[in-house]
N, C-alpha and C. Protein backbone atom coordinates (compact mmCIF):
# COMPACT_ATOMS: atom_id res chain seq x y z
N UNK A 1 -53.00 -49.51 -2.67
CA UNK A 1 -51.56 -49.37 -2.72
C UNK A 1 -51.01 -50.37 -3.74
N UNK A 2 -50.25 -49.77 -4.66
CA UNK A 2 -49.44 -50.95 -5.50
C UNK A 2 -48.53 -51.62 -4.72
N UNK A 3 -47.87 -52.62 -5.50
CA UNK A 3 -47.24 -53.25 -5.16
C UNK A 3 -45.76 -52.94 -5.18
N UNK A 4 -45.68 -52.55 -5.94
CA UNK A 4 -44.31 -51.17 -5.54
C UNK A 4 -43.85 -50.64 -4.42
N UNK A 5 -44.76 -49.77 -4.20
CA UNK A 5 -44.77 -49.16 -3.06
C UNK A 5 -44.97 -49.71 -1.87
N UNK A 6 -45.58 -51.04 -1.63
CA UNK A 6 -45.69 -51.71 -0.95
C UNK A 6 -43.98 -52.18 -0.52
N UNK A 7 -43.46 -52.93 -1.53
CA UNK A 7 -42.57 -53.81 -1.36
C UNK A 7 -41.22 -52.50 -1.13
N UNK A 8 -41.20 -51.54 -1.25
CA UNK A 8 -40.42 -50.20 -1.13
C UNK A 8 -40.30 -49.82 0.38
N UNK A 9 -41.89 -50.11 0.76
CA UNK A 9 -41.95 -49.90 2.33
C UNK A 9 -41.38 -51.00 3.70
N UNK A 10 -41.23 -52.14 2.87
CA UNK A 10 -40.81 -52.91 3.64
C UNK A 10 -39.15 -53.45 3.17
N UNK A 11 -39.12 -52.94 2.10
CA UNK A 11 -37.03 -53.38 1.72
C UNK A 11 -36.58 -52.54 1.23
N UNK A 12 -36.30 -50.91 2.26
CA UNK A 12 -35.75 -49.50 1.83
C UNK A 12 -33.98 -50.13 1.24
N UNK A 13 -34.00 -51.11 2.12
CA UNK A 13 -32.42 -51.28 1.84
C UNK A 13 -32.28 -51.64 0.66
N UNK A 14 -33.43 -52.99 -0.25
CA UNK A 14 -32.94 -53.18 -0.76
C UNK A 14 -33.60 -52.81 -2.49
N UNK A 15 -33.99 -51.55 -1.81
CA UNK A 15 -34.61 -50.63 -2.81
C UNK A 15 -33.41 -49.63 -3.43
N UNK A 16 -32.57 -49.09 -2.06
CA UNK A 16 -31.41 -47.87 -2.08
C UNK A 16 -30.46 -48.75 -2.75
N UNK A 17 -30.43 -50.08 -2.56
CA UNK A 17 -29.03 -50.91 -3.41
C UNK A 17 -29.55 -51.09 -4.81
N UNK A 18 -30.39 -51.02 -5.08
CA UNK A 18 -30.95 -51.29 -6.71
C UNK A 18 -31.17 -52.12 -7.03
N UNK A 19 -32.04 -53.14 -5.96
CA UNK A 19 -32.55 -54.46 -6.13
C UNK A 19 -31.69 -55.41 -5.38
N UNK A 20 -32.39 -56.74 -5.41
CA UNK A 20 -32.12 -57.81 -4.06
C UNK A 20 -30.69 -58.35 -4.36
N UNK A 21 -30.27 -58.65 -5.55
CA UNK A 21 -28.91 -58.88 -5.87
C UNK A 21 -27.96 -57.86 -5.60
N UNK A 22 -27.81 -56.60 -5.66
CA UNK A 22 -27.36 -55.77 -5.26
C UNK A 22 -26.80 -55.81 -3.92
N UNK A 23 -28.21 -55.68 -3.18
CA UNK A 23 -28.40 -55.63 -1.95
C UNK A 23 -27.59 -56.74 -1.13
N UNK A 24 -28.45 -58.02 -1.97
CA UNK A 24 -27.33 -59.18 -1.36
C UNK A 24 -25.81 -59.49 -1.15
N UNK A 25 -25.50 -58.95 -2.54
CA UNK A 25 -23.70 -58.76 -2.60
C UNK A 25 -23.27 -57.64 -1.82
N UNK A 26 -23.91 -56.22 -1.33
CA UNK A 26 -23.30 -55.15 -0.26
C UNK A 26 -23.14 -56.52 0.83
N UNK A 27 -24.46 -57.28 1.47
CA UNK A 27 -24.59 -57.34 2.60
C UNK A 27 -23.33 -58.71 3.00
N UNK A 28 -22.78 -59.22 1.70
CA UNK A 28 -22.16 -60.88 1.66
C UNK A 28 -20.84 -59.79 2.11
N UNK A 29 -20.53 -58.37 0.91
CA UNK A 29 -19.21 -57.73 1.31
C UNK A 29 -18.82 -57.84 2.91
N UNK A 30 -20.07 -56.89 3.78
CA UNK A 30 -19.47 -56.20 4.62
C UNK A 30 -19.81 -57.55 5.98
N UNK A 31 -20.39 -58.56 5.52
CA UNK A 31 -19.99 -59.89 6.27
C UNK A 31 -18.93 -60.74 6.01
N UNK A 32 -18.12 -60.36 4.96
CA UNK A 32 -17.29 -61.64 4.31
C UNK A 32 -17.45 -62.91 4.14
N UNK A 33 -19.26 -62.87 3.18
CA UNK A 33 -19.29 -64.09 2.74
C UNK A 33 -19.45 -64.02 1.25
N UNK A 34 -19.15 -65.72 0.63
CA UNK A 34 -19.17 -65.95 -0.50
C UNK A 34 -20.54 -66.53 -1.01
N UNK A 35 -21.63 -65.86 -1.23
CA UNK A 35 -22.71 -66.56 -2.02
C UNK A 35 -22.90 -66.73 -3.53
N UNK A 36 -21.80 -66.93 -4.05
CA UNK A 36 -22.03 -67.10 -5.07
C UNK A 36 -22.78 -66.29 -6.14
N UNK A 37 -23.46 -65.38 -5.83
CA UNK A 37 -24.07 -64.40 -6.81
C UNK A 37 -23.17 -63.56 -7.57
N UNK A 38 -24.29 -64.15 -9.16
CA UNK A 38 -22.50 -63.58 -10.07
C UNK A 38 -23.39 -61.54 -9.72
N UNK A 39 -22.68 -61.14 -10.84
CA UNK A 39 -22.69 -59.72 -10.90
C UNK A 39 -23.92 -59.35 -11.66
N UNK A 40 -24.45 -60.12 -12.17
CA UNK A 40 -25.38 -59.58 -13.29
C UNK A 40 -26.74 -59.87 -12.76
N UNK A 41 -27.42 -60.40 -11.56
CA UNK A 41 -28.57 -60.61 -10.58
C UNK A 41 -28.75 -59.33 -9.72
N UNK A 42 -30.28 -58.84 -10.74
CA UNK A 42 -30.91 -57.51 -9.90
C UNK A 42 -31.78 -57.87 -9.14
N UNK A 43 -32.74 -58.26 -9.60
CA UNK A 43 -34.16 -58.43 -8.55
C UNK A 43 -34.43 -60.00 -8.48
N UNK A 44 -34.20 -60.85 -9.73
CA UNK A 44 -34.27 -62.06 -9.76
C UNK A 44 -33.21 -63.02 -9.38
N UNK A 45 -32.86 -63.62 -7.95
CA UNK A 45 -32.03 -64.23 -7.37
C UNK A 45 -32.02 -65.62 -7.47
N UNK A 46 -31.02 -65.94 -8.19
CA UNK A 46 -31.13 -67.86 -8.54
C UNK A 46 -29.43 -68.40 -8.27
N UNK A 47 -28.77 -68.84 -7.12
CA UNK A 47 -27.96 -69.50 -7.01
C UNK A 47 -27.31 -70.60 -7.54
N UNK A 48 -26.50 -71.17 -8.42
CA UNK A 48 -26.18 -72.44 -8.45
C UNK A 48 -25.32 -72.88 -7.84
N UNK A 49 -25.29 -73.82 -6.99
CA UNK A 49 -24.62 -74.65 -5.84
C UNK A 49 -24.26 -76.09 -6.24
N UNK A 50 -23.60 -76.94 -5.51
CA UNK A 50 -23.16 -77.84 -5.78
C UNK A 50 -24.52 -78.98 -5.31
N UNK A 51 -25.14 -78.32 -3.99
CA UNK A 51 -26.50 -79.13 -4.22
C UNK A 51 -27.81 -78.51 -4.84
N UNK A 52 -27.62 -78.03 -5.69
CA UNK A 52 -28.84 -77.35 -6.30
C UNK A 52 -29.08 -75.75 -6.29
N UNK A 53 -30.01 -75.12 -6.97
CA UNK A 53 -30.27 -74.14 -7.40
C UNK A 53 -30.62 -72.99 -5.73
N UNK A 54 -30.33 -72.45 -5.25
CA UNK A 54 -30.71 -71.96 -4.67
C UNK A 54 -31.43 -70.15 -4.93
N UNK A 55 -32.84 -70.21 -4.36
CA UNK A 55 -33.51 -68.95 -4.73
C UNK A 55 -34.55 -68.15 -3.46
N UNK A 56 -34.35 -66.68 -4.00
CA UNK A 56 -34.49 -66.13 -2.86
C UNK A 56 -35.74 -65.42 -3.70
N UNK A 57 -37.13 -64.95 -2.46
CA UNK A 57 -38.61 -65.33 -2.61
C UNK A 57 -38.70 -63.85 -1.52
N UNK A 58 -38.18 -62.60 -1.67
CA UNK A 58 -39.35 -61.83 -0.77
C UNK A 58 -40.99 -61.73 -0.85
N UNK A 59 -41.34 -61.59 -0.03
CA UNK A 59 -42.53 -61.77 0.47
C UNK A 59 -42.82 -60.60 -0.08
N UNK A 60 -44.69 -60.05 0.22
CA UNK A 60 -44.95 -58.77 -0.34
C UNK A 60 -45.62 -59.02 0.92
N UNK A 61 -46.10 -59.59 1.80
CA UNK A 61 -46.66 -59.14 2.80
C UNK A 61 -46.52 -58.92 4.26
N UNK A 62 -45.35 -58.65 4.34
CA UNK A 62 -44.35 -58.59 5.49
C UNK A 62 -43.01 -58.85 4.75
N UNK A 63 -42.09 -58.38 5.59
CA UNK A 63 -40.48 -58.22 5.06
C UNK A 63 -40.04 -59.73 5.93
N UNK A 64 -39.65 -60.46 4.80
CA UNK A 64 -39.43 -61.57 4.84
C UNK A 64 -38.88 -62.29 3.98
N UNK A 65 -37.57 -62.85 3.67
CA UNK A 65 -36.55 -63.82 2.32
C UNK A 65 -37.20 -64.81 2.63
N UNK A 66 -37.87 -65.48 1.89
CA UNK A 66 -37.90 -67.11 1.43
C UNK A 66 -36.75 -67.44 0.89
N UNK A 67 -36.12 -68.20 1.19
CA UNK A 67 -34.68 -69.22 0.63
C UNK A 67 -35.48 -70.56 0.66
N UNK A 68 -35.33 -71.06 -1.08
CA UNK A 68 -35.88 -72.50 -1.56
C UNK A 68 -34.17 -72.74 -2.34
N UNK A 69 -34.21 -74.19 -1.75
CA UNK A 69 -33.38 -74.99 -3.27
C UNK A 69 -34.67 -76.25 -3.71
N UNK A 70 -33.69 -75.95 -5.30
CA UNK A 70 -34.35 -76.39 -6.33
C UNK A 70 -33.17 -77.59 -6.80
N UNK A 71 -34.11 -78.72 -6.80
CA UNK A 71 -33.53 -79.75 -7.40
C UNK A 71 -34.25 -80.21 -8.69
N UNK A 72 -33.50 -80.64 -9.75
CA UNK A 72 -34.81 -81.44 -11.17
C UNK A 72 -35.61 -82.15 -10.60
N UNK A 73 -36.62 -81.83 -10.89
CA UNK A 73 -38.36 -82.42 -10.13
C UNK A 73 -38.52 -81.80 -8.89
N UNK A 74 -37.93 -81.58 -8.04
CA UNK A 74 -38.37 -80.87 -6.71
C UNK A 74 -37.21 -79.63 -6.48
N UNK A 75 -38.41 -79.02 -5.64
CA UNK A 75 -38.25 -78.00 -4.87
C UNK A 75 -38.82 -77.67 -4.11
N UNK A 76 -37.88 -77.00 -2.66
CA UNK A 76 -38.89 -77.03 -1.29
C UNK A 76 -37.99 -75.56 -0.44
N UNK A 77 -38.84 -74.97 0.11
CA UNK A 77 -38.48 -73.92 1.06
C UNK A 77 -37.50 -74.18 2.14
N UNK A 78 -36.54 -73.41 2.04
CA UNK A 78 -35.67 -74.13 3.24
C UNK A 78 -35.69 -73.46 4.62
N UNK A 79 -36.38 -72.30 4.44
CA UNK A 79 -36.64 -71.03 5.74
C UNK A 79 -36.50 -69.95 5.35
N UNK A 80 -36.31 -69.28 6.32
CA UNK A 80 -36.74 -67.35 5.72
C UNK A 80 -36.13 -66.70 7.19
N UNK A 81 -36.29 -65.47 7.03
CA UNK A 81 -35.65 -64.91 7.75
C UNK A 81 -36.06 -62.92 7.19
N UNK A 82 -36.00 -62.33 7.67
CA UNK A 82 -36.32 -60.52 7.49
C UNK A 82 -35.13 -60.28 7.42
N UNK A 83 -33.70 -60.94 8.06
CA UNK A 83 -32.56 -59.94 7.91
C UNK A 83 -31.68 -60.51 6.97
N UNK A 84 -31.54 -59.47 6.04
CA UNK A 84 -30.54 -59.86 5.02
C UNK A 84 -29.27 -59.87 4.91
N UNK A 85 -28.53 -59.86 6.38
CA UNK A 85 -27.11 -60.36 6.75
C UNK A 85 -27.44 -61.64 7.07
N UNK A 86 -28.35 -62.08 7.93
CA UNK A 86 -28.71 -63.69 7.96
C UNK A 86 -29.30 -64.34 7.08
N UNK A 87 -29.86 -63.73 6.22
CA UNK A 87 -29.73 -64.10 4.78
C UNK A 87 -28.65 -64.73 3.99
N UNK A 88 -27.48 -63.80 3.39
CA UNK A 88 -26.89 -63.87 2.59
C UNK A 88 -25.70 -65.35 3.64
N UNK A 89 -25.55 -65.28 5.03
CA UNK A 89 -25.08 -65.96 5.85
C UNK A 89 -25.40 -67.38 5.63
N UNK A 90 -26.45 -67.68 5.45
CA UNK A 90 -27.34 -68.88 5.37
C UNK A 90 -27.27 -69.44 4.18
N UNK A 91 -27.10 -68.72 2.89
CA UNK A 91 -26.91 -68.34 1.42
C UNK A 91 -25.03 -69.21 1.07
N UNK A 92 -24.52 -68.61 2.35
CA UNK A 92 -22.83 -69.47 2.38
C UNK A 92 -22.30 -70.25 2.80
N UNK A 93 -23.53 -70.70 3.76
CA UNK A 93 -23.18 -72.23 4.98
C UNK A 93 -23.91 -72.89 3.79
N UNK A 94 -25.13 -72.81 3.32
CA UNK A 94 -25.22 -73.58 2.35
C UNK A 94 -24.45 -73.70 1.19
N UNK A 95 -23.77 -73.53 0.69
CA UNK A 95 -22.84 -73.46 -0.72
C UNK A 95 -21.58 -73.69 -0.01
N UNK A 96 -21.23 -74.07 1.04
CA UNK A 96 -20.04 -74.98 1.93
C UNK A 96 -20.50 -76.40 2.71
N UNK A 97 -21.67 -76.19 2.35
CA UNK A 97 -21.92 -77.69 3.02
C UNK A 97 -22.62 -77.74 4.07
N UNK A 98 -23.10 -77.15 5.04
CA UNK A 98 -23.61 -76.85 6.48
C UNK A 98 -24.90 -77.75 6.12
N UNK A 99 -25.03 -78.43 6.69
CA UNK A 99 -26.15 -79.71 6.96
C UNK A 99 -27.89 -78.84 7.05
N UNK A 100 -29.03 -78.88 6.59
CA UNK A 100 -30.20 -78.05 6.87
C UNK A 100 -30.64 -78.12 7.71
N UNK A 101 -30.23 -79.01 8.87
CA UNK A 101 -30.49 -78.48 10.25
C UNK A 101 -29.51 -77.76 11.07
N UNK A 102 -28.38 -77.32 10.60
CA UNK A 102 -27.70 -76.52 11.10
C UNK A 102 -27.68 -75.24 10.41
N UNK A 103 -29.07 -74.77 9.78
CA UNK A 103 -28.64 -73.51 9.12
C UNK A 103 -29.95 -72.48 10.10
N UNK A 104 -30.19 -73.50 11.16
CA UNK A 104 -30.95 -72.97 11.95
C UNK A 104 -30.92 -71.20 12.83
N UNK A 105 -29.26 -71.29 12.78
CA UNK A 105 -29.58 -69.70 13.63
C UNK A 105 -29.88 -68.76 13.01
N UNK A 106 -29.62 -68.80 11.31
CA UNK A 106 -29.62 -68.20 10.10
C UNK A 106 -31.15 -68.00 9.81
N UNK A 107 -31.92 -69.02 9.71
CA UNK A 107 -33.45 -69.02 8.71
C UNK A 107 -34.33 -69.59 9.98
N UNK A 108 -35.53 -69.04 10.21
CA UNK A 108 -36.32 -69.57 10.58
C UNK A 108 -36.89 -70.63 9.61
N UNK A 109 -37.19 -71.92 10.43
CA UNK A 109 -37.38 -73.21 9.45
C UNK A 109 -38.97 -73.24 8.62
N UNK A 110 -39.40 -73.39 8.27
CA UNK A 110 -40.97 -73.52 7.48
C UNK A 110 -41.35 -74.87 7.27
């Protein structure tokens, strides 16, 4: 099985939106959040925030968002999560400030 088809089988949603940026901005709409994703992010998701770069990492082997921020010299995983309303959720407590142990109901921690 390619990897296509693989990753098709596990993110119909965010296959039907036309990639993860897409997908992400339907899902920020119909939650009313602000993640910052400009308009022009299809598949490659890179945030800039006031604390750093934030980027989103599906998995290919299970349906699963990795959310990492990126600072100059480091970068570290901040949790993950399969649903991409608690996704993009987690995506806006961070870019307001929400402390990384309070982004707990949002991301499972890693």
């Amino acid at each position: 099985m390619n990897m296509d088809a693989h990753r098709k089988d596990l993110y119909p949603d965010v296959t039907a939106s036309g990639g993860l940026g897409p997908a992400m901005r339907e899902a920020a709409q119909l939650r009313g959040c602000d993640t910052g994703l400009g308009p022009w992010a299809v598949d490659v998701v890179s945030i800039q925030t006031a604390r750093g770069f934030l980027s989103v990492d599906p998995a290919t082997e299970e349906r699963l968002f990795r959310l990492s921020v990126g600072i100059p010299g480091f970068d570290w995983e901040i949790g993950s999560t399969g649903d991409l309303g608690l996704l993009v959720e987690a995506v806006a407590a961070w870019r307001e400030g929400i402390p990384l142990d309070e982004l707990e109901p949002y991301l499972n921690r890693t």
